[in-house]
PDB file of N, CA and C in Angstrom:
ATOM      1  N   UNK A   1      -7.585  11.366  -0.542  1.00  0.00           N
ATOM      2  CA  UNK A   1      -7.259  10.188  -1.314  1.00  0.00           C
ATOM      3  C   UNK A   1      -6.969   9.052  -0.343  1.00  0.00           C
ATOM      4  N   UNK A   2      -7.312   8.143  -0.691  1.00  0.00           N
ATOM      5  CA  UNK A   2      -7.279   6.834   0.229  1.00  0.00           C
ATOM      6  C   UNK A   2      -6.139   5.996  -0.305  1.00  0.00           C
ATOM      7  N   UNK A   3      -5.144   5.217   0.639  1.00  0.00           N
ATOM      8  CA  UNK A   3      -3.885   4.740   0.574  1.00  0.00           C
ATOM      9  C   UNK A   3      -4.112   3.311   1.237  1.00  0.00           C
ATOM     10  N   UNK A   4      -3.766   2.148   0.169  1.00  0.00           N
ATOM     11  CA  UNK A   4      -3.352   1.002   1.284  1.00  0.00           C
ATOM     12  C   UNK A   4      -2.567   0.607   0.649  1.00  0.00           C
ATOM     13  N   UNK A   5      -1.236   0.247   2.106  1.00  0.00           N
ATOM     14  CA  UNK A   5      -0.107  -0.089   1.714  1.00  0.00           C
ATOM     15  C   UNK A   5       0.065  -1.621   2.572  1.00  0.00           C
ATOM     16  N   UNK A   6       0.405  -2.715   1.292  1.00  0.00           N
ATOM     17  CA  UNK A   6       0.535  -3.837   1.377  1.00  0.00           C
ATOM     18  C   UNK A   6       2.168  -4.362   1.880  1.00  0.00           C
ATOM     19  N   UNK A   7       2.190  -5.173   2.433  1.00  0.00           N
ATOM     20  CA  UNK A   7       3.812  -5.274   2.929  1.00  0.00           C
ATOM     21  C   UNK A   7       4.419  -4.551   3.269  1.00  0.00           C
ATOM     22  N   UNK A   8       6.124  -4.390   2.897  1.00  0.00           N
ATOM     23  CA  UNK A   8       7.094  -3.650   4.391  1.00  0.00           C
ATOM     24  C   UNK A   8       7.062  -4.266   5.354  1.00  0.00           C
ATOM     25  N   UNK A   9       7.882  -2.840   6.421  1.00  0.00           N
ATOM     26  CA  UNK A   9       8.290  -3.657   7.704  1.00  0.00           C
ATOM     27  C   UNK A   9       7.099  -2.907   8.464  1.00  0.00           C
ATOM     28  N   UNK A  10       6.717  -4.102   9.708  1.00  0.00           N
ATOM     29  CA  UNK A  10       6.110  -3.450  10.792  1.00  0.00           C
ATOM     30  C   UNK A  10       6.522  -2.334  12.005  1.00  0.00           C
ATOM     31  N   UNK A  11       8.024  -2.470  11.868  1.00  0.00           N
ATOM     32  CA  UNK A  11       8.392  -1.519  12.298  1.00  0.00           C
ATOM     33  C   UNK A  11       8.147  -0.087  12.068  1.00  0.00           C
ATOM     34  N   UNK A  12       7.626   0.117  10.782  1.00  0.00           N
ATOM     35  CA  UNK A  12       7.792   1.514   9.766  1.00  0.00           C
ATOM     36  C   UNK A  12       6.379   1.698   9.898  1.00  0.00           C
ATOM     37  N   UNK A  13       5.185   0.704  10.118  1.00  0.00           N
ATOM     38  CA  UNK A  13       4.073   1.112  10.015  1.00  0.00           C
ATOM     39  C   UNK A  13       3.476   2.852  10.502  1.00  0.00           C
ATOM     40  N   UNK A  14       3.944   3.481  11.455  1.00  0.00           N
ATOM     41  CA  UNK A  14       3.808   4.629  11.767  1.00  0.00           C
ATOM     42  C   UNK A  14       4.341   5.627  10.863  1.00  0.00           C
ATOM     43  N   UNK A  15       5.386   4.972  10.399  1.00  0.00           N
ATOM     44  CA  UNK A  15       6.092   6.260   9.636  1.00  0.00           C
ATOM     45  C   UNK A  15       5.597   6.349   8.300  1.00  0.00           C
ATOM     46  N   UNK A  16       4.796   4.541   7.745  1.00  0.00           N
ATOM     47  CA  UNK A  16       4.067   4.663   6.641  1.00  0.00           C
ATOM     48  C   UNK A  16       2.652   5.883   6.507  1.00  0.00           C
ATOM     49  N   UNK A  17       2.419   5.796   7.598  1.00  0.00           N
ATOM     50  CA  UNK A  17       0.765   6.442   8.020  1.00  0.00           C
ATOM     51  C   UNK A  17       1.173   8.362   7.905  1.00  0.00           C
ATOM     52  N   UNK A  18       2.562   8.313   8.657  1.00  0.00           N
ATOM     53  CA  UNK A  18       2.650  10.088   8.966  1.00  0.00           C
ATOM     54  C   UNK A  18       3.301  10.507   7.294  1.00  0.00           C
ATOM     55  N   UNK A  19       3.358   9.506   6.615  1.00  0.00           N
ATOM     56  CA  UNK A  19       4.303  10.082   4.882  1.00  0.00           C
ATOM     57  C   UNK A  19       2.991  10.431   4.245  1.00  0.00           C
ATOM     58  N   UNK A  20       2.545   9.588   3.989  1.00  0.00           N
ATOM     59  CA  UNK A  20       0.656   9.571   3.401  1.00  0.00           C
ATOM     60  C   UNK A  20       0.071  11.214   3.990  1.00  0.00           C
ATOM     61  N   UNK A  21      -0.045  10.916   5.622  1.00  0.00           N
ATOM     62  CA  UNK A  21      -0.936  12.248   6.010  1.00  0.00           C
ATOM     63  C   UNK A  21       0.046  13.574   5.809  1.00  0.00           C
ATOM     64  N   UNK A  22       1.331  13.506   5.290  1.00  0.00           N
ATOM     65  CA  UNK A  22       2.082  14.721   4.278  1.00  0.00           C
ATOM     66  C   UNK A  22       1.414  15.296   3.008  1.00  0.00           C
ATOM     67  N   UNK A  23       0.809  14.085   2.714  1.00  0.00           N
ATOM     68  CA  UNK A  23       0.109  14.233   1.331  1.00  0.00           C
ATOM     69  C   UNK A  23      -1.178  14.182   1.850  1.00  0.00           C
ATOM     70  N   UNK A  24      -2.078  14.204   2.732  1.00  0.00           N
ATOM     71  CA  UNK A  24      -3.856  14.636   2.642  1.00  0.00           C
ATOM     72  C   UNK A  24      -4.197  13.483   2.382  1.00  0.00           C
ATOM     73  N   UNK A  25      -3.574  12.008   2.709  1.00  0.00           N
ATOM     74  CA  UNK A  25      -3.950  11.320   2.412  1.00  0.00           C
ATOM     75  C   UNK A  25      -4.368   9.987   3.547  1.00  0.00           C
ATOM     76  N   UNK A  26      -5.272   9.147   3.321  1.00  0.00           N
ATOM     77  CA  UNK A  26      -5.953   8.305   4.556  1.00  0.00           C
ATOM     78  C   UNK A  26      -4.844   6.685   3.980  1.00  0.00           C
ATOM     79  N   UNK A  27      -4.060   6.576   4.903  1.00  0.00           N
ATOM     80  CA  UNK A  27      -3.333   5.248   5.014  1.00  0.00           C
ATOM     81  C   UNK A  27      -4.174   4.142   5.266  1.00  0.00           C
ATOM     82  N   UNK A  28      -4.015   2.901   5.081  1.00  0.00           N
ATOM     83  CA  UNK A  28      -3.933   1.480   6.000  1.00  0.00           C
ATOM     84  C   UNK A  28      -3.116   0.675   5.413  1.00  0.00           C
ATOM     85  N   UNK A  29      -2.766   0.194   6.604  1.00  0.00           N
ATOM     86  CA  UNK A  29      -1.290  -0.448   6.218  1.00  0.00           C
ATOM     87  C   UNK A  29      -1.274  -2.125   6.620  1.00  0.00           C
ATOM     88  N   UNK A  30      -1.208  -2.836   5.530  1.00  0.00           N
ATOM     89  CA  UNK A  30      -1.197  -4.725   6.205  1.00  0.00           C
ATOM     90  C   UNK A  30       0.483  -4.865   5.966  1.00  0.00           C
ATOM     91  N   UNK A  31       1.202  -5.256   7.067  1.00  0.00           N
ATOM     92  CA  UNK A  31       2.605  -5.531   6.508  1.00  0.00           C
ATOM     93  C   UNK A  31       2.530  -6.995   6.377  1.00  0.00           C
ATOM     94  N   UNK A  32       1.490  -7.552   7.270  1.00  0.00           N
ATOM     95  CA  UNK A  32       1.144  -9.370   6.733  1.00  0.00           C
ATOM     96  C   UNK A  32      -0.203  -9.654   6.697  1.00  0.00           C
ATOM     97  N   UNK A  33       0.150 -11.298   6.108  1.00  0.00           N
ATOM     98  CA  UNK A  33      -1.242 -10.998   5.437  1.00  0.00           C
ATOM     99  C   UNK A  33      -2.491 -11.431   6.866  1.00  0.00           C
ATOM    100  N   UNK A  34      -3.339 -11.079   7.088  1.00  0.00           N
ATOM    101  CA  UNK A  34      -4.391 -11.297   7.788  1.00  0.00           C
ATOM    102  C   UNK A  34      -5.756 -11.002   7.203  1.00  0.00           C
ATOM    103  N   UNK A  35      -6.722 -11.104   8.345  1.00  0.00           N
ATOM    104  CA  UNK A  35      -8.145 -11.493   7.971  1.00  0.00           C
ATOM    105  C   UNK A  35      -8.415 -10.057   7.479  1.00  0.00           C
ATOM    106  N   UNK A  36      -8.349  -9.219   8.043  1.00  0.00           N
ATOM    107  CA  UNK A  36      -8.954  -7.773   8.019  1.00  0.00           C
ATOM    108  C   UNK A  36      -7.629  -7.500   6.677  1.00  0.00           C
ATOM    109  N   UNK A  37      -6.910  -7.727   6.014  1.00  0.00           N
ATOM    110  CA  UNK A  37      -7.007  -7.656   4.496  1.00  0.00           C
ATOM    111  C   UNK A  37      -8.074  -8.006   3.611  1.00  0.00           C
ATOM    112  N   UNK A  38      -9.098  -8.986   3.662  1.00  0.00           N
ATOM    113  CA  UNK A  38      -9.901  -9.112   3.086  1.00  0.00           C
ATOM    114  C   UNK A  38     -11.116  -7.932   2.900  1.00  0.00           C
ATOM    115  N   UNK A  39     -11.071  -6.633   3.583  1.00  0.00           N
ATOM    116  CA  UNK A  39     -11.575  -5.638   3.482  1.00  0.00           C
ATOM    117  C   UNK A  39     -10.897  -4.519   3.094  1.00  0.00           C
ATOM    118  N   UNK A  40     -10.311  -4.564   2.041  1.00  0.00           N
ATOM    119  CA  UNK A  40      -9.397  -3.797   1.596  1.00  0.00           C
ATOM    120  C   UNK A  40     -10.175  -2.169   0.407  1.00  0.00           C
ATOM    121  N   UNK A  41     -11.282  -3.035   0.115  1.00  0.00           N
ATOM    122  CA  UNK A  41     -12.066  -2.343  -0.518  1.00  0.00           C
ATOM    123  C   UNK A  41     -11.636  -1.544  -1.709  1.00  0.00           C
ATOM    124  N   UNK A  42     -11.682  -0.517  -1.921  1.00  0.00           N
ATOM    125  CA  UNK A  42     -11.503   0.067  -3.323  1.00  0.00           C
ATOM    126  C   UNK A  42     -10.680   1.092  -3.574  1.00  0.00           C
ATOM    127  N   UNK A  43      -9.467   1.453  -2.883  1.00  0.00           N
ATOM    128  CA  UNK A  43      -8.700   2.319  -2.469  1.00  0.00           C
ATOM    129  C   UNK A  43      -8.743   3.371  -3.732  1.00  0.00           C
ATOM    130  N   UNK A  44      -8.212   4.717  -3.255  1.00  0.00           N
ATOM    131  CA  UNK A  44      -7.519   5.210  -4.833  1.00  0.00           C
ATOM    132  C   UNK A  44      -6.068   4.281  -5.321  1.00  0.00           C
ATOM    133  N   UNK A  45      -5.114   4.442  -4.758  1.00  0.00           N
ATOM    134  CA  UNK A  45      -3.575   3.814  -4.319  1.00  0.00           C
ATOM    135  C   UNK A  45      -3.510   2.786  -3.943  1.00  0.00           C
ATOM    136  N   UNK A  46      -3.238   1.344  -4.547  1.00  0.00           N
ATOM    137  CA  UNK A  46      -2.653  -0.050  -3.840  1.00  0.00           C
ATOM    138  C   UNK A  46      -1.232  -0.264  -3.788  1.00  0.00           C
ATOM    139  N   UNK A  47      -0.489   0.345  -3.128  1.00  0.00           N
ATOM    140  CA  UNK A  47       1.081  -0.077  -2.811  1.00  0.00           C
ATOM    141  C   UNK A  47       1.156  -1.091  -2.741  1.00  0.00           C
ATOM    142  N   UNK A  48       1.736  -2.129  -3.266  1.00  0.00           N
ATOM    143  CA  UNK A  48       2.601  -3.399  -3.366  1.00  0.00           C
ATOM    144  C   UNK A  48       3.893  -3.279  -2.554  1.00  0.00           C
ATOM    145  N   UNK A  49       4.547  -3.168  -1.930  1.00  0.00           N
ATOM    146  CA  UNK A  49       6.126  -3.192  -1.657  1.00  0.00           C
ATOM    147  C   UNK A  49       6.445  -5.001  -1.406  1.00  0.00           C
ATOM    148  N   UNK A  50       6.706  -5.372  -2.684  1.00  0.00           N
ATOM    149  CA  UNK A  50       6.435  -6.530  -3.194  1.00  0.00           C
ATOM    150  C   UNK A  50       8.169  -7.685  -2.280  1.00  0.00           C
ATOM    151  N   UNK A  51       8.861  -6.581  -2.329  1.00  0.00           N
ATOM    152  CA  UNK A  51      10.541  -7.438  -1.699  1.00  0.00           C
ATOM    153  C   UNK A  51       9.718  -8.443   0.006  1.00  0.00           C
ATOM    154  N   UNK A  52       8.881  -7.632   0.549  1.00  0.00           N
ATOM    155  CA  UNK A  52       8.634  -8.266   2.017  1.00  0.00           C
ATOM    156  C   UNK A  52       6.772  -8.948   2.097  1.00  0.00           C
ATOM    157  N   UNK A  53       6.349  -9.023   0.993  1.00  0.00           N
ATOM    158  CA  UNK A  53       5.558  -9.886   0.629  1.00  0.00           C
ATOM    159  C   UNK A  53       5.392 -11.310   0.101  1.00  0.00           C
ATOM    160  N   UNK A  54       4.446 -12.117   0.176  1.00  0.00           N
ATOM    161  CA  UNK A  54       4.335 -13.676  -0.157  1.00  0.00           C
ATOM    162  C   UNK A  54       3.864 -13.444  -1.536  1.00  0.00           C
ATOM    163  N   UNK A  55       3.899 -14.336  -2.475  1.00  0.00           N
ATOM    164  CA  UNK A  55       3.028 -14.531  -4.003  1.00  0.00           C
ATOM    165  C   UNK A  55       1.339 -14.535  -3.597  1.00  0.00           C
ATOM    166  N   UNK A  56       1.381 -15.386  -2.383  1.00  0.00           N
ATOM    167  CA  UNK A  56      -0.531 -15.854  -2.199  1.00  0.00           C
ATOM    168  C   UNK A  56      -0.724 -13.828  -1.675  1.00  0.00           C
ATOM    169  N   UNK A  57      -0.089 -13.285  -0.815  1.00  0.00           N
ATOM    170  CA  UNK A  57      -0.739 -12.140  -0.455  1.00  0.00           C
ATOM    171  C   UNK A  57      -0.735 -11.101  -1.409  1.00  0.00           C
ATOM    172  N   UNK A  58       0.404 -11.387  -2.591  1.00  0.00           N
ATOM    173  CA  UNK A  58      -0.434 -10.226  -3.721  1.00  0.00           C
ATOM    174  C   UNK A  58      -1.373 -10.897  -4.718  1.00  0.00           C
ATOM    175  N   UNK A  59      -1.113 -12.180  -5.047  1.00  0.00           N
ATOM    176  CA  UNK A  59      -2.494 -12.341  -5.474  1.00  0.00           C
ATOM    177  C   UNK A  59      -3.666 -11.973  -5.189  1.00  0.00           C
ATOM    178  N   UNK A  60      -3.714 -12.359  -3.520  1.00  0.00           N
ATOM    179  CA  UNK A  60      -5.034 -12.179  -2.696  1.00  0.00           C
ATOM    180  C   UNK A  60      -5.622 -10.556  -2.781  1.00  0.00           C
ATOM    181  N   UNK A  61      -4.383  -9.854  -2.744  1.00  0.00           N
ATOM    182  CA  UNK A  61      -4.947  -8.201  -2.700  1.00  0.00           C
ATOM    183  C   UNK A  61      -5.384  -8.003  -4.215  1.00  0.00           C
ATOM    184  N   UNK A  62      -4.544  -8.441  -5.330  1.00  0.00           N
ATOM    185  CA  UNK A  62      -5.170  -8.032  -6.652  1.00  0.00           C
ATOM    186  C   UNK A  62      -6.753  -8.392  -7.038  1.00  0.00           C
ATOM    187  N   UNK A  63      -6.646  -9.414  -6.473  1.00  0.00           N
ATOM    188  CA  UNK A  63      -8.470 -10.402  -6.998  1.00  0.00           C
ATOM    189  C   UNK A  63      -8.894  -9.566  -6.015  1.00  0.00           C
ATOM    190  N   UNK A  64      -8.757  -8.788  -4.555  1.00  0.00           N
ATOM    191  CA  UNK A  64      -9.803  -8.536  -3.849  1.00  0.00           C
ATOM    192  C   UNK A  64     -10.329  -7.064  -4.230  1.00  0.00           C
ATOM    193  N   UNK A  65      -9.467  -6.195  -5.383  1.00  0.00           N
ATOM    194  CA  UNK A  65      -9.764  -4.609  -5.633  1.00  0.00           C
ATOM    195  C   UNK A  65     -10.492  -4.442  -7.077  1.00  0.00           C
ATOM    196  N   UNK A  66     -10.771  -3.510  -6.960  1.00  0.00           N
ATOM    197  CA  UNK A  66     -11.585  -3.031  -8.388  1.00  0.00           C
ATOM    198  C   UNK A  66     -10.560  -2.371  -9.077  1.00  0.00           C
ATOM    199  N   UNK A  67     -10.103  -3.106 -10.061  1.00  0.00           N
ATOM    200  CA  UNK A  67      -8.778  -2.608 -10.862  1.00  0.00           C
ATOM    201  C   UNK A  67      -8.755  -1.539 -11.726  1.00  0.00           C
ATOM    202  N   UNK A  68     -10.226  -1.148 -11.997  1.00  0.00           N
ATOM    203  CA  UNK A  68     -10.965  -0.111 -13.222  1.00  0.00           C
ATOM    204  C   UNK A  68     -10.680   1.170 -12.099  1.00  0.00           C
ATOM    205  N   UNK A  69     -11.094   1.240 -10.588  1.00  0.00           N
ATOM    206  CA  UNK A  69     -10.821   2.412  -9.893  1.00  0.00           C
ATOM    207  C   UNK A  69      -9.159   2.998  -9.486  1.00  0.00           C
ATOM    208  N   UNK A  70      -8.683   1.369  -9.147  1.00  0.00           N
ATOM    209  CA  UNK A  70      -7.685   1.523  -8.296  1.00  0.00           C
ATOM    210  C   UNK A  70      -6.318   1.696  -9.313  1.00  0.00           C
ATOM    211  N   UNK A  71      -5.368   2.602  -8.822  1.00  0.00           N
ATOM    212  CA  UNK A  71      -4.005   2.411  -9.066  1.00  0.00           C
ATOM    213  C   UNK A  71      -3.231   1.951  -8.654  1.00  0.00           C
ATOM    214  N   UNK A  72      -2.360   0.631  -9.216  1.00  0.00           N
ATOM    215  CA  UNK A  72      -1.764  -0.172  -8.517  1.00  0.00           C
ATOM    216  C   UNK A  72       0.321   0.151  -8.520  1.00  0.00           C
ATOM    217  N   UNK A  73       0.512   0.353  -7.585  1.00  0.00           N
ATOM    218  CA  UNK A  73       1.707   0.577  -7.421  1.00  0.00           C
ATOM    219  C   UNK A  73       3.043  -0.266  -7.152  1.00  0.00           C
ATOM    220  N   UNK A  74       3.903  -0.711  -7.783  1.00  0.00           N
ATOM    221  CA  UNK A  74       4.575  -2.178  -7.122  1.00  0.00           C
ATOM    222  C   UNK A  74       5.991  -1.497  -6.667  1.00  0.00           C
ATOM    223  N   UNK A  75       6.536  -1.778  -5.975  1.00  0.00           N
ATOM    224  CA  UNK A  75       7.785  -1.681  -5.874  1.00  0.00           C
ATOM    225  C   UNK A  75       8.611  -2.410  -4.590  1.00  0.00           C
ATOM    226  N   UNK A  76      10.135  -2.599  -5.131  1.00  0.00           N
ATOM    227  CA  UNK A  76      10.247  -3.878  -4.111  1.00  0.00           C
ATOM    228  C   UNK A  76      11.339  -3.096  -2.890  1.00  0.00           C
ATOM    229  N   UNK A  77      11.612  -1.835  -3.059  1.00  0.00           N
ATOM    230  CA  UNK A  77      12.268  -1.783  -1.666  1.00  0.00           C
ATOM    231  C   UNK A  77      10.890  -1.157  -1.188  1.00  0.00           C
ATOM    232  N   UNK A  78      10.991  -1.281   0.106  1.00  0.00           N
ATOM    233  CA  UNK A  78       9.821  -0.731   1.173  1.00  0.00           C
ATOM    234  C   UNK A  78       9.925   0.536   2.149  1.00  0.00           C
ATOM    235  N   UNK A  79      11.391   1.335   1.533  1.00  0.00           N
ATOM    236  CA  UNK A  79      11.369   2.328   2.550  1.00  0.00           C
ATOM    237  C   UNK A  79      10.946   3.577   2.542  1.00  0.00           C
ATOM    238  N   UNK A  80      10.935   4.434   3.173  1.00  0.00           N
ATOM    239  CA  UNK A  80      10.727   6.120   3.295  1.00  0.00           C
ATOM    240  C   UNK A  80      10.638   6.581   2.187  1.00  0.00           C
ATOM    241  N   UNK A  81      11.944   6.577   1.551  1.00  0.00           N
ATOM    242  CA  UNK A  81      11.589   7.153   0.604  1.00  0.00           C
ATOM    243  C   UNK A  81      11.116   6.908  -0.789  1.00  0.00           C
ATOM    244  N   UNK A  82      11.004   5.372  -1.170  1.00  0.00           N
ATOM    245  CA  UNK A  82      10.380   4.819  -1.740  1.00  0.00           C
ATOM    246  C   UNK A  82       9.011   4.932  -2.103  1.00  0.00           C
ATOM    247  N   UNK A  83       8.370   5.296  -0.686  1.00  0.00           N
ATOM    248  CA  UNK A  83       6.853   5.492  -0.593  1.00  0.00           C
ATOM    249  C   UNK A  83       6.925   7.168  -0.909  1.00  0.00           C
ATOM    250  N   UNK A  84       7.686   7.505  -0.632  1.00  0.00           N
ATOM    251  CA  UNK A  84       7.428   9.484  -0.831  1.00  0.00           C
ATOM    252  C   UNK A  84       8.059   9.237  -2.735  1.00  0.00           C
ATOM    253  N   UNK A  85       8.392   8.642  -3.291  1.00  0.00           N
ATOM    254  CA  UNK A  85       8.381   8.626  -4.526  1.00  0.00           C
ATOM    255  C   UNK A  85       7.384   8.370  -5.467  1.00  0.00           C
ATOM    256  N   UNK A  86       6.932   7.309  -5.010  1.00  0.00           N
ATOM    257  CA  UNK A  86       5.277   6.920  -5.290  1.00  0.00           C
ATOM    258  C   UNK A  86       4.208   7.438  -4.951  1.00  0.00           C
ATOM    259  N   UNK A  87       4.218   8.320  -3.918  1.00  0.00           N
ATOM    260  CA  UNK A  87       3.062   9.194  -4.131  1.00  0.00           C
ATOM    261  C   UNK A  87       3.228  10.608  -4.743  1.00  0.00           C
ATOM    262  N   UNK A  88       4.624  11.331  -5.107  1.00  0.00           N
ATOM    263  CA  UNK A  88       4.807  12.144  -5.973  1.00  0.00           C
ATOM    264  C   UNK A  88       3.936  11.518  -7.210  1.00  0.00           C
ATOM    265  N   UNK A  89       4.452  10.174  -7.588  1.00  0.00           N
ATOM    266  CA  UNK A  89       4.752  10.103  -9.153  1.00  0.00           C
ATOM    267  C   UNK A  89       2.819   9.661  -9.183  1.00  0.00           C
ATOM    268  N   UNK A  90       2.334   9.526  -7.893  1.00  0.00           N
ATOM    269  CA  UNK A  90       0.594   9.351  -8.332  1.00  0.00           C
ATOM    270  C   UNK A  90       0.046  10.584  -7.464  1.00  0.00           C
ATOM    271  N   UNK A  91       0.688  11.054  -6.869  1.00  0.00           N
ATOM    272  CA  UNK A  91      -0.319  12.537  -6.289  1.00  0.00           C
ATOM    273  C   UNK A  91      -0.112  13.636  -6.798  1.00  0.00           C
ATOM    274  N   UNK A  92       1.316  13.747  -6.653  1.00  0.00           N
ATOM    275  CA  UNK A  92       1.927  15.479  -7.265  1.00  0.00           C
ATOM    276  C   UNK A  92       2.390  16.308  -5.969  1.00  0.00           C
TER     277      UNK A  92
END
């Protein structure tokens, strides 16, 4: 299953990537917004962690996914276990 996780801290980016590969799952992680977000493509999972994000960068990620494939996930704290909650409540 394919994972991209939008916002958070850059600090955590590693620890975002090793929670995901707990679950069999392929991370990428933008904690800001940049160019190579615009290839975000069609994930299964779009994490929002919406508290350390701008309005223009979740707009920008919603218009850029296929909303019919993707599951979109919002939530506004960004930590550990936040993300291991959200992929229970969409992986199992």
């Amino acid at each position: 299953m394919s994972v991209v996780i939008l916002g958070g801290n850059e600090c955590m980016i590693r620890r975002y990537v090793d929670i995901c590969g707990e679950y069999n799952c392929k991370a990428k992680v933008y904690p800001k917004m940049s160019g190579g977000m615009r290839n975000i493509g069609s994930p299964d999972l779009l994490i929002l962690f919406t508290n350390t994000m701008s309005h223009k960068m979740v707009n920008s990620a919603l218009n850029g996914t296929d909303s019919s494939r993707t599951k979109i996930a919002r939530c506004h704290s960004s930590s550990a276990s936040a993300l291991r909650g959200i992929l229970d409540e969409h992986i199992g």
